[in-house]
N, C-alpha and C. Protein backbone atom coordinates (compact mmCIF):
# COMPACT_ATOMS: atom_id res chain seq x y z
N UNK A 1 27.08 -19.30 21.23
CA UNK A 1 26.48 -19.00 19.94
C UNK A 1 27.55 -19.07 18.86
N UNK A 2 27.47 -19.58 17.78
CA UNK A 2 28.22 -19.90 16.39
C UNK A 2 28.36 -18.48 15.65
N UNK A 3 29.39 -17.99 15.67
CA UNK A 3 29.67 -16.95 15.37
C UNK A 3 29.59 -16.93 13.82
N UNK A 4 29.18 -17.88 13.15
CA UNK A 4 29.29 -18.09 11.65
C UNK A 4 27.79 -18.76 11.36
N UNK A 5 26.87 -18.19 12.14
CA UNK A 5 25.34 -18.12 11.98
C UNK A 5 24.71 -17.40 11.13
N UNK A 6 25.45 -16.27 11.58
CA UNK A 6 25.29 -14.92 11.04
C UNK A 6 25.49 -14.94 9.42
N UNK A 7 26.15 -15.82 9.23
CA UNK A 7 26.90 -15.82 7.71
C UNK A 7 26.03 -16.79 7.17
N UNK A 8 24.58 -17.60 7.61
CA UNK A 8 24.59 -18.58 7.18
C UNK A 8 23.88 -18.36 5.61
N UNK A 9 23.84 -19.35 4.64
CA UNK A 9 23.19 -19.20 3.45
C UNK A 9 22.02 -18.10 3.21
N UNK A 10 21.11 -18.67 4.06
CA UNK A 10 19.84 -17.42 4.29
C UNK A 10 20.06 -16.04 4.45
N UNK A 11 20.75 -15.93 4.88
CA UNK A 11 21.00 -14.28 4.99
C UNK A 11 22.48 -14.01 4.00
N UNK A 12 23.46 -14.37 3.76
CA UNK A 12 24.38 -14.30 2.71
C UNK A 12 23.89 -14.06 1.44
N UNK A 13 22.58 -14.98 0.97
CA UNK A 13 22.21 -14.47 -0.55
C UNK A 13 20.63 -13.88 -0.61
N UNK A 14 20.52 -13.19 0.61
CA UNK A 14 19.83 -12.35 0.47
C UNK A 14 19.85 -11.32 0.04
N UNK A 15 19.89 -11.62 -1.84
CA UNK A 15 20.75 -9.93 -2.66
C UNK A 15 19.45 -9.00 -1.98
N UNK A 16 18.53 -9.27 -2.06
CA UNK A 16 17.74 -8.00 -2.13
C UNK A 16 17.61 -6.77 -0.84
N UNK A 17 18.45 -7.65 0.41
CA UNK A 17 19.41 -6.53 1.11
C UNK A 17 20.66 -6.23 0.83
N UNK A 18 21.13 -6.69 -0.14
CA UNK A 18 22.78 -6.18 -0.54
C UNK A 18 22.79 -5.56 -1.88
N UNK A 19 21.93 -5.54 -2.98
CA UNK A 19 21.87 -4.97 -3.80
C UNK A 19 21.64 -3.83 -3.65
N UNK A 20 20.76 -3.45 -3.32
CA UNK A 20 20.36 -1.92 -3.62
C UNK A 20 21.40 -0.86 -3.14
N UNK A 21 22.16 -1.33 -1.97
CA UNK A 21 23.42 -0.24 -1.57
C UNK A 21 24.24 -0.16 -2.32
N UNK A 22 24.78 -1.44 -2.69
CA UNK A 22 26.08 -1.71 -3.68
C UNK A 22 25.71 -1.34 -4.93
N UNK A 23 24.92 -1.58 -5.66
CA UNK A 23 24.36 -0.78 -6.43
C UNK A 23 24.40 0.43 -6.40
N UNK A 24 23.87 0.58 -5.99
CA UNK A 24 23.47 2.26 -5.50
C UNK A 24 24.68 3.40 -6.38
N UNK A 25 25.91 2.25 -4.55
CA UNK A 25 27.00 3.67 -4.36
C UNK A 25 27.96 3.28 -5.79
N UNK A 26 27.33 1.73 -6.56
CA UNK A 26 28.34 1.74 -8.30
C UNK A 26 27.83 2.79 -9.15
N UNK A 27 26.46 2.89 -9.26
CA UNK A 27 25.85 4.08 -10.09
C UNK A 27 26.41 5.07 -9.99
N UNK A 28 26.02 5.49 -7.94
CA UNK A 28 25.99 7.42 -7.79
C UNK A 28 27.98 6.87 -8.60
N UNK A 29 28.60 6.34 -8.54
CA UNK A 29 30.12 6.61 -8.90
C UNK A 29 30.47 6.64 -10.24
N UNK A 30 29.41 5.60 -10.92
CA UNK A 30 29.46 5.67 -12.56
C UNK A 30 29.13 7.11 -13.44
N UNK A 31 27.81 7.35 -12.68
CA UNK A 31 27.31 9.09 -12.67
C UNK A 31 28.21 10.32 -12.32
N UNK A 32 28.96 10.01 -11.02
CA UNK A 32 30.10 11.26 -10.71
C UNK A 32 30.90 11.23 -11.62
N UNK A 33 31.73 10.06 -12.03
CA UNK A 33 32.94 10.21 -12.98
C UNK A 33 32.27 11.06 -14.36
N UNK A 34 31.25 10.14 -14.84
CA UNK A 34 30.82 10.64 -16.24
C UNK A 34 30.33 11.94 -15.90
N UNK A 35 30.05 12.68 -15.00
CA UNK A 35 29.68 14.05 -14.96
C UNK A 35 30.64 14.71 -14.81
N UNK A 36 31.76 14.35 -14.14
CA UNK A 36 33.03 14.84 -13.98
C UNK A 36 34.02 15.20 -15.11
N UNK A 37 33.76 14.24 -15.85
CA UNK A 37 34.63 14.24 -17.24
C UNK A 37 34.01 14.87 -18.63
N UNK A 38 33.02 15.14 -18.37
CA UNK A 38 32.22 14.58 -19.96
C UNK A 38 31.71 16.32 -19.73
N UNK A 39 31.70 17.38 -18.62
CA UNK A 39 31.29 18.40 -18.14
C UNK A 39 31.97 19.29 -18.80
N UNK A 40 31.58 20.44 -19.26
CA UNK A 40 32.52 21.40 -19.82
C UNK A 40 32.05 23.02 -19.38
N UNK A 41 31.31 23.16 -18.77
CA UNK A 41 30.40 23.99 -18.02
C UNK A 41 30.76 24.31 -16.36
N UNK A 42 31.19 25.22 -16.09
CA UNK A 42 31.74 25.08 -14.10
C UNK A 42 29.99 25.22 -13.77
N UNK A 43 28.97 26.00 -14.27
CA UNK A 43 27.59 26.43 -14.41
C UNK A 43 26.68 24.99 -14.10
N UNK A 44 26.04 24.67 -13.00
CA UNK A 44 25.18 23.60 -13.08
C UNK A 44 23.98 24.40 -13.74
N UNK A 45 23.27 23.35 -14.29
CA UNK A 45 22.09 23.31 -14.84
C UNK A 45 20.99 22.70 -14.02
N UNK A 46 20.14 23.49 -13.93
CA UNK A 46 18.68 22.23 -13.49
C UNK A 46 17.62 22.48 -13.94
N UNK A 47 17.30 20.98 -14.36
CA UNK A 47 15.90 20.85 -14.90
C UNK A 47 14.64 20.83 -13.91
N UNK A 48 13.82 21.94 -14.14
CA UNK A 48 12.83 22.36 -12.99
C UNK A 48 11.44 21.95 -13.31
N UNK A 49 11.26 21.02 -14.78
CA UNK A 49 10.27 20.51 -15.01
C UNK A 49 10.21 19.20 -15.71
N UNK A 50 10.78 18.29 -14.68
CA UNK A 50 11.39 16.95 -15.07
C UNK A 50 9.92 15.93 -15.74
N UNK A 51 9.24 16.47 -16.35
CA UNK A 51 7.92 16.14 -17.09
C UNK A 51 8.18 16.85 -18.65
N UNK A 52 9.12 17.43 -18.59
CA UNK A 52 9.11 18.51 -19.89
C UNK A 52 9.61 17.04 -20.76
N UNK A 53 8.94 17.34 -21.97
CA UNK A 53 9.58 16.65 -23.78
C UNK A 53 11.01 16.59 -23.61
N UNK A 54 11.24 16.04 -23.95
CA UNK A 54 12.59 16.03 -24.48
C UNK A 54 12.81 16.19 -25.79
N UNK A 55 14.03 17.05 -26.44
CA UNK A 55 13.65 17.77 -27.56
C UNK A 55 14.21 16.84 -28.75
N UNK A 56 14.07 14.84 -28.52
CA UNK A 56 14.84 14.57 -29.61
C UNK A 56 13.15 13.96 -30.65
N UNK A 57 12.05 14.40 -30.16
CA UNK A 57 11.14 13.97 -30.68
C UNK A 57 10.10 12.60 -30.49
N UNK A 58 11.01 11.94 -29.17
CA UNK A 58 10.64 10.27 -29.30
C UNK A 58 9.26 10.64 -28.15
N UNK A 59 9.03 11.68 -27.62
CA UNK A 59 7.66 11.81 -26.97
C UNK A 59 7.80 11.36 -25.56
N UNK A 60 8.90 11.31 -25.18
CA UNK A 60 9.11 10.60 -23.74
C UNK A 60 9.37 11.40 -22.94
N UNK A 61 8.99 11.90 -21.73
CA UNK A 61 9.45 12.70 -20.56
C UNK A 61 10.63 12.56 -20.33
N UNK A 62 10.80 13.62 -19.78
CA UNK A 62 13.11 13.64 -19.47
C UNK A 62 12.71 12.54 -18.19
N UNK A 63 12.14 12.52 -17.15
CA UNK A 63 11.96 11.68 -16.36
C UNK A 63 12.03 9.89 -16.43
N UNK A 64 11.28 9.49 -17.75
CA UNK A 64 11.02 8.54 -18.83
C UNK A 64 12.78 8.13 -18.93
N UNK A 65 13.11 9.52 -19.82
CA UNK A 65 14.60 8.89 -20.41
C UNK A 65 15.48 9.09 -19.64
N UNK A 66 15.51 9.30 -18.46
CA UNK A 66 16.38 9.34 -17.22
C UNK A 66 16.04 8.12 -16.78
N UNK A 67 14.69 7.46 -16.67
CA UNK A 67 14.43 6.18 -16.13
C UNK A 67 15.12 4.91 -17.11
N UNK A 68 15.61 5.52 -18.26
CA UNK A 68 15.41 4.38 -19.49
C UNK A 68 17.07 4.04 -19.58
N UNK A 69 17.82 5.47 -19.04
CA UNK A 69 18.93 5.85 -19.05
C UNK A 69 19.69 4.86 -17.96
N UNK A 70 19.08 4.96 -16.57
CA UNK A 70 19.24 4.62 -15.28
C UNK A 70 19.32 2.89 -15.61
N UNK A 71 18.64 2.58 -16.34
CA UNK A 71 17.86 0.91 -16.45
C UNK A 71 19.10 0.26 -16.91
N UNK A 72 19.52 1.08 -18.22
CA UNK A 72 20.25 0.51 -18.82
C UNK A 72 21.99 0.71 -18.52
N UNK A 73 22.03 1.70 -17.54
CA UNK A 73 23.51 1.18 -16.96
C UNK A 73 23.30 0.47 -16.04
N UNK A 74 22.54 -0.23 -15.53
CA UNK A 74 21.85 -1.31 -14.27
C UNK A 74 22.69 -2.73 -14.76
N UNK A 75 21.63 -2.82 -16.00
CA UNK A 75 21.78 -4.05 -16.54
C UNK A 75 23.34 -4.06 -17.70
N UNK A 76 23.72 -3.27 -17.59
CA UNK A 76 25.36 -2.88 -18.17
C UNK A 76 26.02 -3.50 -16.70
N UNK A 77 25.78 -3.50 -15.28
CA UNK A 77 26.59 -3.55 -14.49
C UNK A 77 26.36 -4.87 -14.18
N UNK A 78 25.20 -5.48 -14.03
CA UNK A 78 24.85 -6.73 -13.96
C UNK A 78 23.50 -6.71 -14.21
N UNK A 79 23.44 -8.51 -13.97
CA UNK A 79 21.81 -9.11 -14.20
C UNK A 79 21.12 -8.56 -13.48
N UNK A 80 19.57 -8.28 -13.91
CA UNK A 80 18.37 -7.97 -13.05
C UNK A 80 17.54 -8.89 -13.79
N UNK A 81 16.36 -9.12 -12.71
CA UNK A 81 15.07 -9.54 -13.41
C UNK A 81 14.15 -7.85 -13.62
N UNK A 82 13.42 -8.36 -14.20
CA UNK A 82 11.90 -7.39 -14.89
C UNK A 82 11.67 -6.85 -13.41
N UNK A 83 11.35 -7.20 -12.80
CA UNK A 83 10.74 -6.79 -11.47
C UNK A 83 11.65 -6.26 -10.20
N UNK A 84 12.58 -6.95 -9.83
CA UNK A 84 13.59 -6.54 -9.46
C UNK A 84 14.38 -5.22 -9.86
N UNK A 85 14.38 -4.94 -11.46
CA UNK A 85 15.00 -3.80 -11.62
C UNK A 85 13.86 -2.70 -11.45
N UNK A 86 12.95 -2.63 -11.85
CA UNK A 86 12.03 -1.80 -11.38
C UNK A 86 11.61 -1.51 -9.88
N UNK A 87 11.99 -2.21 -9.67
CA UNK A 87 12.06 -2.25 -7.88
C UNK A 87 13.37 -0.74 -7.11
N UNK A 88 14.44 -1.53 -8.29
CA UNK A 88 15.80 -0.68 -7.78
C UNK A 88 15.10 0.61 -8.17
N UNK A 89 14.76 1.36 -9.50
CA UNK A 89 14.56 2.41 -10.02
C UNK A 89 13.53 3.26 -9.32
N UNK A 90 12.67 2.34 -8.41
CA UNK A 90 11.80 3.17 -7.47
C UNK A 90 12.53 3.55 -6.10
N UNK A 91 13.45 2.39 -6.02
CA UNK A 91 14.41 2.69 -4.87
C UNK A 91 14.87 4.02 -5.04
N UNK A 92 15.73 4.17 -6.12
CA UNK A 92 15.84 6.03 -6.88
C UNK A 92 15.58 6.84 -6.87
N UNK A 93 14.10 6.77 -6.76
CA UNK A 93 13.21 7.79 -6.74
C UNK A 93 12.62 8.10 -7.75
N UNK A 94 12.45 7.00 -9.11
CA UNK A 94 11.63 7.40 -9.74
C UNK A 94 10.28 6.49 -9.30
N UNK A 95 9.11 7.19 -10.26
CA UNK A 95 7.67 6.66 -10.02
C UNK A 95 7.56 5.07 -10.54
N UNK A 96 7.37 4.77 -10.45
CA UNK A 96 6.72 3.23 -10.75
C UNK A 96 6.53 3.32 -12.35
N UNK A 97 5.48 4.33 -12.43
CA UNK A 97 5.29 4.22 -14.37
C UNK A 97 6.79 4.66 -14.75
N UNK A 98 6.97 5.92 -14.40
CA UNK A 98 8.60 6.30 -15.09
C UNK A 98 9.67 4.59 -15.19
N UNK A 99 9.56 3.92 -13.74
CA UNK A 99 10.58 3.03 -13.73
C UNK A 99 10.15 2.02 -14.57
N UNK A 100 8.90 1.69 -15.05
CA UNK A 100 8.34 0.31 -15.69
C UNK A 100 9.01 1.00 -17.22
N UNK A 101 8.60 1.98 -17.32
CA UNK A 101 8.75 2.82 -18.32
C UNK A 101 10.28 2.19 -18.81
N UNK A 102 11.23 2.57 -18.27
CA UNK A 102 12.21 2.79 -18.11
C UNK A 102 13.32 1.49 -18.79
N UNK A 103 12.52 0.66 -17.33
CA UNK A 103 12.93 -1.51 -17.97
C UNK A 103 12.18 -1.42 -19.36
N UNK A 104 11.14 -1.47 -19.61
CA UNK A 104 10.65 -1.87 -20.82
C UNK A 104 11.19 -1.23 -22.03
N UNK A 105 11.46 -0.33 -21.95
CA UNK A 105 12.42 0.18 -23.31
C UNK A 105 13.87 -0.34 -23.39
N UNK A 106 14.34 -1.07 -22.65
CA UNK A 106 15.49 -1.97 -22.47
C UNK A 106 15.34 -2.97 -23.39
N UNK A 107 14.09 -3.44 -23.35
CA UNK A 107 14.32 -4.24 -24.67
C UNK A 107 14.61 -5.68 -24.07
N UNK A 108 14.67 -5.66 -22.76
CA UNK A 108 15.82 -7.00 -22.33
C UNK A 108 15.30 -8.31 -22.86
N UNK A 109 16.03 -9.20 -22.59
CA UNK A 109 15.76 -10.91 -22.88
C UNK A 109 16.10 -11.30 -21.14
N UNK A 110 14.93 -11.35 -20.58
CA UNK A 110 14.99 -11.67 -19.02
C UNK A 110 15.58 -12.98 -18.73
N UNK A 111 15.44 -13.93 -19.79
CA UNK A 111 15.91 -15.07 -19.31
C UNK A 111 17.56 -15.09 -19.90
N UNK A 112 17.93 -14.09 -20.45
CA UNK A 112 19.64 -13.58 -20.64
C UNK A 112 20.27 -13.22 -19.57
N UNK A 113 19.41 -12.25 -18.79
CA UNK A 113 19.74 -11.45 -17.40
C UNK A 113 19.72 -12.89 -16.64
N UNK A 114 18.90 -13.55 -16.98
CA UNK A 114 18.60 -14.75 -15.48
C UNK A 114 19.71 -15.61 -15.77
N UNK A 115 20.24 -15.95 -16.66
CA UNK A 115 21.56 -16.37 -16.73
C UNK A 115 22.93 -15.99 -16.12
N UNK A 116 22.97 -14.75 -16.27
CA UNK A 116 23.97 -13.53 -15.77
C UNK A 116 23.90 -13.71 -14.13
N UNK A 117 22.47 -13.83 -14.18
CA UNK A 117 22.44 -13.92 -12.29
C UNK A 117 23.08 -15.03 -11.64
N UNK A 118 22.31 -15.89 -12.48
CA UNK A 118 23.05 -17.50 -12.47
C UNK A 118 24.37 -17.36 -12.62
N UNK A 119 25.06 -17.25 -12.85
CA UNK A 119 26.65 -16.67 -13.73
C UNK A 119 27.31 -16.51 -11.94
N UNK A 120 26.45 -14.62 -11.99
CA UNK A 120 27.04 -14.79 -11.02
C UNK A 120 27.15 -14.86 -9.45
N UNK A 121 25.93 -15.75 -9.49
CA UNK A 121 25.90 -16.41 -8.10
C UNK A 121 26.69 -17.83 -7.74
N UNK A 122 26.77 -18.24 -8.54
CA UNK A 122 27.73 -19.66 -9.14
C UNK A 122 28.90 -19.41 -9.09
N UNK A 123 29.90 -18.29 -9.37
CA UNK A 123 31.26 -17.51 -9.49
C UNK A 123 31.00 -17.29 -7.81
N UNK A 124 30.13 -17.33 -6.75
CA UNK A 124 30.37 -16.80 -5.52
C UNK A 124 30.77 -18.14 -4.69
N UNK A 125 29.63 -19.27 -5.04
CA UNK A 125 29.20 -20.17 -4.17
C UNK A 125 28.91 -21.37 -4.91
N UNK A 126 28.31 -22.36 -4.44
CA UNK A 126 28.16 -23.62 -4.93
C UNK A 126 26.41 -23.86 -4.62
N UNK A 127 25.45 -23.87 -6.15
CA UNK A 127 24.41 -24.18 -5.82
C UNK A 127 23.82 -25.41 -6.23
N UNK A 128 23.01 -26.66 -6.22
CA UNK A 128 21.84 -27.13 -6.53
C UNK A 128 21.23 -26.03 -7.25
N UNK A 129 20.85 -27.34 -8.78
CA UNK A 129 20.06 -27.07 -9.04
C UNK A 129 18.43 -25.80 -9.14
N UNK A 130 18.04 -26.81 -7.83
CA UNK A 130 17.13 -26.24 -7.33
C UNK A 130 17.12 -25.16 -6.70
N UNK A 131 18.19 -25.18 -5.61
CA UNK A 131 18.57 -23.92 -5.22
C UNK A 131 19.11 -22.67 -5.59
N UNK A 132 19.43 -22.62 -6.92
CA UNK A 132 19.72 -21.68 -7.72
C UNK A 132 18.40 -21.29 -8.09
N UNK A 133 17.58 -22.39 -9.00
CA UNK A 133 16.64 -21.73 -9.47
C UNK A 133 15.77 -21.20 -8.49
N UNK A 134 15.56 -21.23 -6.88
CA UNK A 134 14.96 -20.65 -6.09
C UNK A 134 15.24 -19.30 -5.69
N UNK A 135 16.77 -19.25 -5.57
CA UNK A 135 17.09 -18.22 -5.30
C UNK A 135 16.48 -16.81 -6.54
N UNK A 136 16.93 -17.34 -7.64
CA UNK A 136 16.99 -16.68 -8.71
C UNK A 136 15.39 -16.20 -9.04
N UNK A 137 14.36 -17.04 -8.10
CA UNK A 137 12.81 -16.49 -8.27
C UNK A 137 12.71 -15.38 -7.25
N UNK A 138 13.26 -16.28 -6.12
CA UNK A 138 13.54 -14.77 -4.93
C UNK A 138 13.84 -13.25 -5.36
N UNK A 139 14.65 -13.42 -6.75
CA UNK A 139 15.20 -11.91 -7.37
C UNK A 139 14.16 -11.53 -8.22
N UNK A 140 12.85 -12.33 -8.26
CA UNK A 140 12.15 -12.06 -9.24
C UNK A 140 11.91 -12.26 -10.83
N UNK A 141 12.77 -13.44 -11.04
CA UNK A 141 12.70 -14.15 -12.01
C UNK A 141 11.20 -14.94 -12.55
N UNK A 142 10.92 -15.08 -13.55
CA UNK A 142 9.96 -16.27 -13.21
C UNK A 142 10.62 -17.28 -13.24
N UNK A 143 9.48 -18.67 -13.05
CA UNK A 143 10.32 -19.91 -12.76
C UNK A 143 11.12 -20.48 -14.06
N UNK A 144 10.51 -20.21 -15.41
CA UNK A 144 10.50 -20.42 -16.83
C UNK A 144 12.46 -19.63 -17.00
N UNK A 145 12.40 -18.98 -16.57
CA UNK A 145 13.35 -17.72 -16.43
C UNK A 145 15.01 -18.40 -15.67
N UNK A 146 14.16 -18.36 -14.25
CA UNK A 146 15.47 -19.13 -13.59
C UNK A 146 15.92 -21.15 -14.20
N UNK A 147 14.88 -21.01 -14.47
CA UNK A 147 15.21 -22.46 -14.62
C UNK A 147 16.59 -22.37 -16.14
N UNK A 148 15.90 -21.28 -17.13
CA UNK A 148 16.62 -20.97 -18.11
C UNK A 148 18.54 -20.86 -17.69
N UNK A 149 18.29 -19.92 -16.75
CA UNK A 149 19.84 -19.61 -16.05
C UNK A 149 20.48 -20.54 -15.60
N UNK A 150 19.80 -20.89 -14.79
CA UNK A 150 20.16 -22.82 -14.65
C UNK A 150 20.68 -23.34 -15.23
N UNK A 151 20.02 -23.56 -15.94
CA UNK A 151 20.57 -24.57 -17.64
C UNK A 151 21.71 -24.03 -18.28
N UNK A 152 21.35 -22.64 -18.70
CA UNK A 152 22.61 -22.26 -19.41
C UNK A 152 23.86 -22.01 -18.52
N UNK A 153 24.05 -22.20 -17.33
CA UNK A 153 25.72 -22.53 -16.44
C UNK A 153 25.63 -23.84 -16.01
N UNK A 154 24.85 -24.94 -16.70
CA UNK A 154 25.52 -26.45 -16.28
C UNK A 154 24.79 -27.11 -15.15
N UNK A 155 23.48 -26.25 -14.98
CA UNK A 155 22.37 -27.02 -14.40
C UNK A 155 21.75 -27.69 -14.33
C-alpha cells in the first residue's frame, strides 16, 4: 500500500475536516489572550440570560452580538463563504438564527472572502482552474463566487 494515499488531493483539501479544529483552537486562543489582557476584574462574571438586550440600544440579543462578534474575528482570520461560516458558528454552539444572525451583520462581500480562499489555497498547492473553482463550491461558495476568486489570483 502507498503510504502517500493517505495524503492524496481528496482528502488533503478537505478543509471542511480541517477547519473547524484549527479554527476552533485559533479563536478559543484569540479569546484567552484578549480575556487575559483586556481583564481587570480577578471576579468572573456570567451572563445567566444570554437572550437579555444588550444595553447599547441596537435591539440585538447578547447571544446575536456574541454571534456577530464570533463572525467577525472568523473572517479577520481568514476567508469563509456565507454558508460555511454559519456552519462554523453552529459548530460553537450557537443556534442557526443567532449564527445567520451573526454572518449577516458582517456585511461581507462573499465573492472578497472567495478570493481570500482562492489566495489561500493557491499559497498551499497548485490548482486548475476548474479545480479551484470546485473546491471553493465544496466550501460553499456559489459558483458566481468561486469563479470570482478564480479570476482575481490569475485564473
Amino acid at each position: 500500500m502507498n503510504v502517500f494515499k493517505c495524503f492524496s488531493r481528496k482528502h488533503k483539501w478537505n478543509k471542511k475536516l480541517q477547519t473547524i479544529p484549527i479554527t476552533s483552537l485559533i479563536l478559543f486562543g484569540v479569546l484567552v489572550i484578549s480575556g487575559c489582557t483586556s481583564s481587570t476584574s480577578m471576579t468572573p462574571t456570567v451572563d445567566t440570560n444570554s437572550q437579555a438586550i444588550i444595553p447599547n440600544n441596537s435591539g440585538e440579543t447578547t447571544s446575536q452580538a456574541n454571534a456577530s462578534r464570533t463572525a467577525r474575528t472568523y473572517l479577520d482570520l481568514s476567508g469563509f463563504s456565507r454558508s460555511g461560516l454559519i456552519k462554523q458558528l453552529m459548530f460553537e454552539g450557537y443556534s442557526e438564527s443567532d449564527a445567520t444572525y451573526g454572518v449577516d451583520a458582517q456585511n461581507a462581500n462573499w465573492s472578497e472572502q472567495a478570493a481570500r480562499s482562492a489566495k489561500a489555497y493557491l499559497d498551499l498547492s497548485g490548482f486548475s482552474r476548474s479545480g479551484l473553482v470546485k473546491q471553493l463550491m465544496f466550501e460553499g461558495y456559489s459558483k458566481q463566487e468561486a469563479e470570482f476568486g478564480a479570476t482575481a489570483n490569475g485564473l
